[in-house]
N, C-alpha and C. Protein backbone atom coordinates (compact mmCIF):
# COMPACT_ATOMS: atom_id res chain seq x y z
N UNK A 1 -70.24 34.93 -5.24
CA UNK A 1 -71.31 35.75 -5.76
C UNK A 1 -70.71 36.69 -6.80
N UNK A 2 -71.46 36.69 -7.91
CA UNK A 2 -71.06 37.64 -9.12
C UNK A 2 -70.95 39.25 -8.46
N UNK A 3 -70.06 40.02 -9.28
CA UNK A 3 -70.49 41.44 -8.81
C UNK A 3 -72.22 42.04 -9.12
N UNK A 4 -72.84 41.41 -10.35
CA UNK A 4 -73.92 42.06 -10.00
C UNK A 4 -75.13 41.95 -8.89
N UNK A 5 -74.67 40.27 -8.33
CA UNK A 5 -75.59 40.21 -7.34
C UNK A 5 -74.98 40.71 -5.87
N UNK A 6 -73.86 41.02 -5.57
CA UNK A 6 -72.97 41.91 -4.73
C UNK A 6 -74.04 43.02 -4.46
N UNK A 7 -73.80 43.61 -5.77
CA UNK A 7 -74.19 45.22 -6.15
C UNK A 7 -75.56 45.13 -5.77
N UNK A 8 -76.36 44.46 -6.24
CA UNK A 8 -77.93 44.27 -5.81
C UNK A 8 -78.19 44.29 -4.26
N UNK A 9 -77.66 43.02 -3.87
CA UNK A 9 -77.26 42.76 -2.03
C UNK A 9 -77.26 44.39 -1.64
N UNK A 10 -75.78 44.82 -1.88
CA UNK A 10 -75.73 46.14 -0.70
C UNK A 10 -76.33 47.33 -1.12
N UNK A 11 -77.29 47.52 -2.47
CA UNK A 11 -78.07 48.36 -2.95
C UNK A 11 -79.69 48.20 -1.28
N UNK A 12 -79.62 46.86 -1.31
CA UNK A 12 -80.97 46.70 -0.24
C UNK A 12 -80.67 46.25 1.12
N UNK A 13 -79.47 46.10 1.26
CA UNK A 13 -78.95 45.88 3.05
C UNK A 13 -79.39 46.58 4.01
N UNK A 14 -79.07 47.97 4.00
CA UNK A 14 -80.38 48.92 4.89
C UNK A 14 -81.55 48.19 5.19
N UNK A 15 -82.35 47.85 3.90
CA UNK A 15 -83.53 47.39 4.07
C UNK A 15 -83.74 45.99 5.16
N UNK A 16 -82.80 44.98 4.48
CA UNK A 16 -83.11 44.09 5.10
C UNK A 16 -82.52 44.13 6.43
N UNK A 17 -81.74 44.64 6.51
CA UNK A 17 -81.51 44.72 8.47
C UNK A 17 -82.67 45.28 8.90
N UNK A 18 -83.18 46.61 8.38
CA UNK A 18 -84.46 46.50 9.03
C UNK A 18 -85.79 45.67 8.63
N UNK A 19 -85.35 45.19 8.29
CA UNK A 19 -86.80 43.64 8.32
C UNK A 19 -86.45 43.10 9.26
N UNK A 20 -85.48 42.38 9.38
CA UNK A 20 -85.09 41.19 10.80
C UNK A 20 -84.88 41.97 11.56
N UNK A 21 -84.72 43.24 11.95
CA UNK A 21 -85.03 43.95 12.84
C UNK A 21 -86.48 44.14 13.63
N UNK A 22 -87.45 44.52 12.62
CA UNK A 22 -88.53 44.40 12.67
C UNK A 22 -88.91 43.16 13.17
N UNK A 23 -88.94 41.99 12.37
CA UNK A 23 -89.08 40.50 12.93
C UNK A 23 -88.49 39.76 14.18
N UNK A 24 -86.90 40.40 15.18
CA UNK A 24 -87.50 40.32 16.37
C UNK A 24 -87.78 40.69 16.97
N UNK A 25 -88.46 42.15 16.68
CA UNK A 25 -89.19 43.24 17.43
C UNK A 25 -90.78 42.79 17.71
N UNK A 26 -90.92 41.76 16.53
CA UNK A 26 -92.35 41.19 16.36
C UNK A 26 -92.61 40.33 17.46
N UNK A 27 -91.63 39.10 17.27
CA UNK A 27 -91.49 37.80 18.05
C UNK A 27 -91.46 38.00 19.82
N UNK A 28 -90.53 39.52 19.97
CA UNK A 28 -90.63 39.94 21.21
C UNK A 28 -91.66 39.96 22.09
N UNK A 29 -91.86 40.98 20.93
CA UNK A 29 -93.73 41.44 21.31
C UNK A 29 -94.61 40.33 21.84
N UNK A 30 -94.67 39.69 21.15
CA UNK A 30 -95.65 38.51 21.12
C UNK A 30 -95.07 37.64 22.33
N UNK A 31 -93.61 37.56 22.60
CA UNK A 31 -93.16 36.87 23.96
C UNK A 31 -93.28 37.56 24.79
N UNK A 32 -94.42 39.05 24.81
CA UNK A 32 -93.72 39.92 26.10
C UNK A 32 -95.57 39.58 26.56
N UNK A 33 -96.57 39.61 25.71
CA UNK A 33 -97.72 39.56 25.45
C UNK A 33 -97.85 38.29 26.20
N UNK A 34 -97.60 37.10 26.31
CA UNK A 34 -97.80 35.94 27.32
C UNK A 34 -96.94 36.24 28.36
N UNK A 35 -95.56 36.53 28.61
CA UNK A 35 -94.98 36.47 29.77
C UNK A 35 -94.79 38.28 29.83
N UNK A 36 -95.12 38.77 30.62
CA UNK A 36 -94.63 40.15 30.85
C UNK A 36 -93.76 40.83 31.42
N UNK A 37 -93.40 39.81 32.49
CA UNK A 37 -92.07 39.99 32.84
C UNK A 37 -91.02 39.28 32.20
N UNK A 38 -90.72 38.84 31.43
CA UNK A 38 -89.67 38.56 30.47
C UNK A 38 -88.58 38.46 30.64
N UNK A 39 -87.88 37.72 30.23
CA UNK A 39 -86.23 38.62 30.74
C UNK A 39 -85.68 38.57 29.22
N UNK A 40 -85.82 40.03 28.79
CA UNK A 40 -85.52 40.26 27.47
C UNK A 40 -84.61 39.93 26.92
N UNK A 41 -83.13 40.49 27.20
CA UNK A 41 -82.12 39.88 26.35
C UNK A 41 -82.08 38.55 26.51
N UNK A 42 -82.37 37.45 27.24
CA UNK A 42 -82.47 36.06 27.19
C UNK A 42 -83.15 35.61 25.87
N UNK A 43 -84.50 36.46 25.88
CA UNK A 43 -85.82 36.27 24.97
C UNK A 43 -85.25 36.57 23.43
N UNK A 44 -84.87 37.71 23.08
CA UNK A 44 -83.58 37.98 21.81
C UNK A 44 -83.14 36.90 21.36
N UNK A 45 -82.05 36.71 22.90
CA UNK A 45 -80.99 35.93 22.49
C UNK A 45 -81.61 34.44 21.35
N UNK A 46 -82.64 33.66 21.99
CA UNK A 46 -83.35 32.53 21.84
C UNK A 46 -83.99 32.83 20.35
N UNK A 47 -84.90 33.73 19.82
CA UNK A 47 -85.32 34.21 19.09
C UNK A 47 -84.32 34.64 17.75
N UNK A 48 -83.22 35.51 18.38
CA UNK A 48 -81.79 35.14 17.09
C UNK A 48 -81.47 33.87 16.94
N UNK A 49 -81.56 33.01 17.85
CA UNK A 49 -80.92 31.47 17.66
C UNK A 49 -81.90 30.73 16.76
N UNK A 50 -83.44 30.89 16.89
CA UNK A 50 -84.35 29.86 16.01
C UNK A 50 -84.43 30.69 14.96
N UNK A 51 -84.40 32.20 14.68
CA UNK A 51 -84.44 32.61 12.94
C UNK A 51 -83.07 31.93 12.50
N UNK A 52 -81.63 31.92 13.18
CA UNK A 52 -80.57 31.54 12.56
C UNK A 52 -81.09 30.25 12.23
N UNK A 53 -81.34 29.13 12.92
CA UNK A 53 -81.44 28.09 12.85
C UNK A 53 -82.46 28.13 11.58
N UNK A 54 -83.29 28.47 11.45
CA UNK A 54 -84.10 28.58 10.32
C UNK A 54 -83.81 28.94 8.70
N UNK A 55 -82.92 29.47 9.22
CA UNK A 55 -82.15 30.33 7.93
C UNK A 55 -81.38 29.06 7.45
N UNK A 56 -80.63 28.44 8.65
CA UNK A 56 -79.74 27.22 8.39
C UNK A 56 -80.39 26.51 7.72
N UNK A 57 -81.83 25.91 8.08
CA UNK A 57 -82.91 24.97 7.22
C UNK A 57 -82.80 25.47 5.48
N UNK A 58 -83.09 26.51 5.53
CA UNK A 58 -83.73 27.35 4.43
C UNK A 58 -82.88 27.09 3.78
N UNK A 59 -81.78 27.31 4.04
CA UNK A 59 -80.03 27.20 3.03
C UNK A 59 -79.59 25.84 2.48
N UNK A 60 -79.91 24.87 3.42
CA UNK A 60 -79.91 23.58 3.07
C UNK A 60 -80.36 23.25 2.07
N UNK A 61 -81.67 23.15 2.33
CA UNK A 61 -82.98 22.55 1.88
C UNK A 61 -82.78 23.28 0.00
N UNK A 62 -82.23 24.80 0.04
CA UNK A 62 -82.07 25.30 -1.45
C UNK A 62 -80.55 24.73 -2.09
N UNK A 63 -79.46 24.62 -1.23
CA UNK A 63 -78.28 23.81 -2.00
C UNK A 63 -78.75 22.48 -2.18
N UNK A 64 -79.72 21.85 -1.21
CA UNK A 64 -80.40 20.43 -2.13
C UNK A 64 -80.83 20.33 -2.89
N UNK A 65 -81.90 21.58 -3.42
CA UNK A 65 -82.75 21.26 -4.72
C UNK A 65 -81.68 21.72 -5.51
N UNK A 66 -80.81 22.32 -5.77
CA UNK A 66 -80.20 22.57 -6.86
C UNK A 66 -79.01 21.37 -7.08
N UNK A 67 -78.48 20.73 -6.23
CA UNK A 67 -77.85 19.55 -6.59
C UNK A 67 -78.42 18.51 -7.39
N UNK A 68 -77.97 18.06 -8.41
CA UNK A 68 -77.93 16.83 -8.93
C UNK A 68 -79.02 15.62 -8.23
């Protein structure tokens, strides 16, 4: 990554930790809303694993379109 997109990145890092912060605060919610007894850090845990996994998609899918 160039320095100016560096510089951009940690100009908004604050921010975006709190977005995916927010987002599995969301997903929680919504898993606590059908099951109420929960077992939370399990529920996290699962919830960090399918945004990662998603992210993994997302990353792919953009080094494909830009290949040849």
């Amino acid at each position: 990554m160039s320095k100016i997109e560096q510089l951009e990145l940690e100009a908004h890092r604050e921010q975006l930790q709190a977005d995916v912060r927010k987002l599995l605060d969301k997903y929680l919610a919504i898993a606590e809303w059908d099951v109420p007894e929960i077992d939370e850090p399990l529920a996290i845990r699962l919830i960090v694993s399918a945004v990662r996994q998603e992210l993994d998609r997302v990353e792919t899918a953009l080094a494909d379109s830009t290949q040849p």
